[in-house]
Protein backbone atom coordinates (compact mmCIF):
# COMPACT_ATOMS: atom_id res chain seq x y z
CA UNK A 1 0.00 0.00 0.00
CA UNK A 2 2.92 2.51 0.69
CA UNK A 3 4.60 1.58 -2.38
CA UNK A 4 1.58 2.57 -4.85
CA UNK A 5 0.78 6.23 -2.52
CA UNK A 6 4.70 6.52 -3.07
CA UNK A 7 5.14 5.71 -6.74
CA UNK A 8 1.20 7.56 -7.32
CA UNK A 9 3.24 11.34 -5.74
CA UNK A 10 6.67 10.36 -7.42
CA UNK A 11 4.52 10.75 -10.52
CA UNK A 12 3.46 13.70 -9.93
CA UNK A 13 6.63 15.23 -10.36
CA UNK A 14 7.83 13.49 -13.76
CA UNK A 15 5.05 15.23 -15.38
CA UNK A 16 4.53 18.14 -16.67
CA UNK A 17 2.28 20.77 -14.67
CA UNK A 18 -1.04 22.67 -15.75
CA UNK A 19 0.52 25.76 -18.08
CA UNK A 20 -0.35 25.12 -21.39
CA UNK A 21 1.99 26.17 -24.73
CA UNK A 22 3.29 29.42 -24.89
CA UNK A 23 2.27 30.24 -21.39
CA UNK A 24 5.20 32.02 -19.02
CA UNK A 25 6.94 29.44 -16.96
CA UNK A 26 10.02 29.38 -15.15
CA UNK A 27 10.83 25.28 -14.46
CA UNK A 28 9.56 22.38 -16.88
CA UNK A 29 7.83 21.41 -14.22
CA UNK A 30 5.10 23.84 -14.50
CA UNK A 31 4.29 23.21 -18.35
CA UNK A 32 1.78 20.68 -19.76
CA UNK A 33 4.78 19.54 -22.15
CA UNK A 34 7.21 18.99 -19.37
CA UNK A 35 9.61 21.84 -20.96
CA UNK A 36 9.88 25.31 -20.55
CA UNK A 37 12.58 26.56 -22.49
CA UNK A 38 13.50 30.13 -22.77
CA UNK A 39 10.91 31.29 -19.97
CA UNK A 40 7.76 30.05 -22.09
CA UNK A 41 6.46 26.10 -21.98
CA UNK A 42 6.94 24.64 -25.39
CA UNK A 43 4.12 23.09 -27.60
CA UNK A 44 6.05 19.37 -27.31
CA UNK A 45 8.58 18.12 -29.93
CA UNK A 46 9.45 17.57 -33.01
CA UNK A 47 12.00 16.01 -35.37
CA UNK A 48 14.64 17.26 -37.85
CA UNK A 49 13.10 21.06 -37.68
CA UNK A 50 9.82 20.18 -39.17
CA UNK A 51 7.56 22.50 -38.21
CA UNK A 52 4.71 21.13 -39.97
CA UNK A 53 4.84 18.60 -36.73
CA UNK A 54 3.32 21.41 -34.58
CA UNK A 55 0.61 23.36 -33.64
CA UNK A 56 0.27 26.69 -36.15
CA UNK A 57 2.32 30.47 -34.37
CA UNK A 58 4.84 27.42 -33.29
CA UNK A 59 8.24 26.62 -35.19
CA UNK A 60 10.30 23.23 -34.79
CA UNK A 61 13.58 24.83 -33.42
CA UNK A 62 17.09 22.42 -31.72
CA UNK A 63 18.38 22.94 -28.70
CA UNK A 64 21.61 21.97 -28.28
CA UNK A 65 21.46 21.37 -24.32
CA UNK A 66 23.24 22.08 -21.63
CA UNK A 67 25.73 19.07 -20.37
CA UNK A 68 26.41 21.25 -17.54
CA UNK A 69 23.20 21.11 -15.99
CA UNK A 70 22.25 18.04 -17.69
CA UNK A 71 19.47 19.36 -20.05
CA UNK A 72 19.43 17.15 -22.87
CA UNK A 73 19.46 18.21 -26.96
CA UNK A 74 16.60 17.39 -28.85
CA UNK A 75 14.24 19.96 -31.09
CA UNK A 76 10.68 21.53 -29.85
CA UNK A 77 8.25 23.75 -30.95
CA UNK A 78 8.64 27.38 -29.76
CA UNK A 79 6.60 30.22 -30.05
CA UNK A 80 6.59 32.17 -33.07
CA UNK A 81 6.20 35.79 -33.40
CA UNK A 82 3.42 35.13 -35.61
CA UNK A 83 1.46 34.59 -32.60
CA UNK A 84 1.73 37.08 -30.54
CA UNK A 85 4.48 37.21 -27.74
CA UNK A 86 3.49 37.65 -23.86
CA UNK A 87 4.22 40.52 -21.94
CA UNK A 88 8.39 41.46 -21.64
CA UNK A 89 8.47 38.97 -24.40
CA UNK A 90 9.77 39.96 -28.10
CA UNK A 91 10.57 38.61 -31.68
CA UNK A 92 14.34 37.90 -32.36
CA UNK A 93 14.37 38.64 -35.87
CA UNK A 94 16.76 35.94 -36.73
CA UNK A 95 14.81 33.18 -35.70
CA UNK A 96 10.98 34.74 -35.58
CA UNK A 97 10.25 33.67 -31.73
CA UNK A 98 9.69 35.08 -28.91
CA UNK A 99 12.29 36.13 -26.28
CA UNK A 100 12.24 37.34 -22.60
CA UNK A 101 13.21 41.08 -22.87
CA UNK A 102 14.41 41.01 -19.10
CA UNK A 103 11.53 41.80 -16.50
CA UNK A 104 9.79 45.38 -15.31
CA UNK A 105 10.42 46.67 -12.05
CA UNK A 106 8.26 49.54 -11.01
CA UNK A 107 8.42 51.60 -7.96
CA UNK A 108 5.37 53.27 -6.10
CA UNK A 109 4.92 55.31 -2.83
CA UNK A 110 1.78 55.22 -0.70
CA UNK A 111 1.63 58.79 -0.47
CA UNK A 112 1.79 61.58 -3.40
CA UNK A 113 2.38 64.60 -2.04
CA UNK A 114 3.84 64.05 1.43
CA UNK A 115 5.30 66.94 4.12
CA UNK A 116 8.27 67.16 6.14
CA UNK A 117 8.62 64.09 8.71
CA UNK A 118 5.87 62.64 7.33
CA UNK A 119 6.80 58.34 6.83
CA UNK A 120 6.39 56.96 3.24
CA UNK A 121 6.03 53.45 2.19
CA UNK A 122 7.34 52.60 -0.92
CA UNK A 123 7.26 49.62 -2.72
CA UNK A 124 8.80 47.67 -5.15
CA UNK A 125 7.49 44.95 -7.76
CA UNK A 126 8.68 42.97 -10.27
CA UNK A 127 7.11 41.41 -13.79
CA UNK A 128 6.93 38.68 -14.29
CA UNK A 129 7.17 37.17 -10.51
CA UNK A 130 10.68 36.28 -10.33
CA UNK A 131 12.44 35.56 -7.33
CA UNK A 132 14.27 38.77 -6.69
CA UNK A 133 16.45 40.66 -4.22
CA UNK A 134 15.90 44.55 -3.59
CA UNK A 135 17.87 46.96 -1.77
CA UNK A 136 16.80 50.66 -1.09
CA UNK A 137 18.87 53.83 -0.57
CA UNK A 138 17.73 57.70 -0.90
CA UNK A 139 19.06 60.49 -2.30
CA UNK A 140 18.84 64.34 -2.68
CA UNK A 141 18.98 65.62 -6.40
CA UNK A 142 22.90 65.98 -6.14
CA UNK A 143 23.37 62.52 -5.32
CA UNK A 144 23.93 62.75 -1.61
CA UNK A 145 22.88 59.79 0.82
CA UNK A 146 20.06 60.46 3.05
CA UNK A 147 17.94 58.63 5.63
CA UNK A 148 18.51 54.98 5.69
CA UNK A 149 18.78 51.90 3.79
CA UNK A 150 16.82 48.40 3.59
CA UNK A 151 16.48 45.34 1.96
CA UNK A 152 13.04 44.22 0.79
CA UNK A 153 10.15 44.56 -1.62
CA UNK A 154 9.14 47.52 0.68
CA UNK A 155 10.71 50.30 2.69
CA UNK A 156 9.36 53.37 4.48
CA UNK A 157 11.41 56.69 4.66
CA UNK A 158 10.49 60.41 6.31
CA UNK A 159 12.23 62.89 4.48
CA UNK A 160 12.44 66.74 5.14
CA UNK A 161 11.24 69.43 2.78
CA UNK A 162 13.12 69.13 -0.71
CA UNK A 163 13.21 66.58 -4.02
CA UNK A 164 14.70 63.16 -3.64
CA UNK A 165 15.24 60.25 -5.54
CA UNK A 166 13.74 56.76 -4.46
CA UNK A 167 16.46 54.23 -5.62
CA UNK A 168 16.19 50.47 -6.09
CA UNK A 169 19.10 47.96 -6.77
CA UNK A 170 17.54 44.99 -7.84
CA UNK A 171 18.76 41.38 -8.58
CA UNK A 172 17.25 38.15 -10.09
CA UNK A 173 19.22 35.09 -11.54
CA UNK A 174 20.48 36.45 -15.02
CA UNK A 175 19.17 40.33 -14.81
CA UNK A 176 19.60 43.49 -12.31
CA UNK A 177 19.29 46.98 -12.40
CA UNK A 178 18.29 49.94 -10.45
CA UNK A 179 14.40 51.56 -10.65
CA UNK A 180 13.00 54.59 -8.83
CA UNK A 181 10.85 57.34 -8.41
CA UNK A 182 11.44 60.85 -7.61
CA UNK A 183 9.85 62.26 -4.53
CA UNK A 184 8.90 65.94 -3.64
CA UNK A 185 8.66 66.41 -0.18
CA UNK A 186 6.40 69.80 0.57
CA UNK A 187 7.03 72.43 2.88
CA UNK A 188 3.43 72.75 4.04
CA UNK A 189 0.17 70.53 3.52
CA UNK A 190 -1.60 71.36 1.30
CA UNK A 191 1.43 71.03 -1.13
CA UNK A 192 0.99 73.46 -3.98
């Protein structure tokens, strides 16, 4: 009885999950085909580049694996740009699919027009959902350091009257950068 509850969950895992073709995906794991290659699950496979072996907006493309991770070679059908790329995805105009064009990271603040002393969340996201590391510092408009600094998707900072800069470092396997917003910190509430 263990061995068939056992051998039913091991199962579970060989498979391939519930996104379908052309879906975002970030393991094979995840895709219906049991391959997610370049950040979007595949359509399934297909032999000597035939592309007449799968589903129309795909193309039979090789991939020549990866021996150190121990992805094997073997050809798939891939998204073409023919139909229609998901967001932060584009065409490579060499081979007519679609590509990851590196994620969005936006930065907000919970209030618009704050005042002196006044505490300000502000927070960071990041599209698609990656696993991601962010680290905050502030500035004035010359580039001087002020207040304090945190790791985090969010961070709160009072500032005094004057124009800052909200600065975010951020990393994720294979991409990083820096996002912000500029803040304007009024004198007096109303701000003008």
């Amino acid at each position: 009885m263990r061995f068939v509850i056992a051998l039913a969950a091991l199962s579970g895992c060989v498979f391939g999950g519930g996104q379908e073709a052309g879906d975002v995906c970030r393991a094979d794991r995840e895709c219906e085909s049991g391959r997610c290659y370049g950040g979007l699950c595949d359509a399934g496979s297909c032999s000597n580049g035939d592309s007449s072996q799968c589903p129309s907006n795909y193309a039979c493309k090789y991939d020549p694996g990866d021996p150190l991770f121990g992805t094997g070679a073997g050809y798939y059908c891939a998204r073409t740009c023919d139909g229609g790329c998901p967001e932060r995805w584009e065409c490579a105009t060499e081979e007519q699919t679609c590509y990851f064009a590196g994620p969005l990271v936006t930065v907000t603040a919970d209030v618009a027009a704050p005042v002196p002393d006044q505490p300000v969340t502000f927070t960071a996201a990041i599209s698609p959902d990656l696993e991601t590391t962010f680290e905050w510092r502030f500035e004035d408009v010359h580039g001087v350091p002020i207040g304090t600094t945190a790791m985090g998707e969010t961070c709160v900072q009072a500032f005094p009257a004057g124009d800052y800069k909200a600065l975010v470092k951020w990393s994720t396997p294979g991409w990083g950068s820096t996002a912000g917003i500029d803040v304007h910190v009024c004198a007096t509430s109303p701000c003008p």
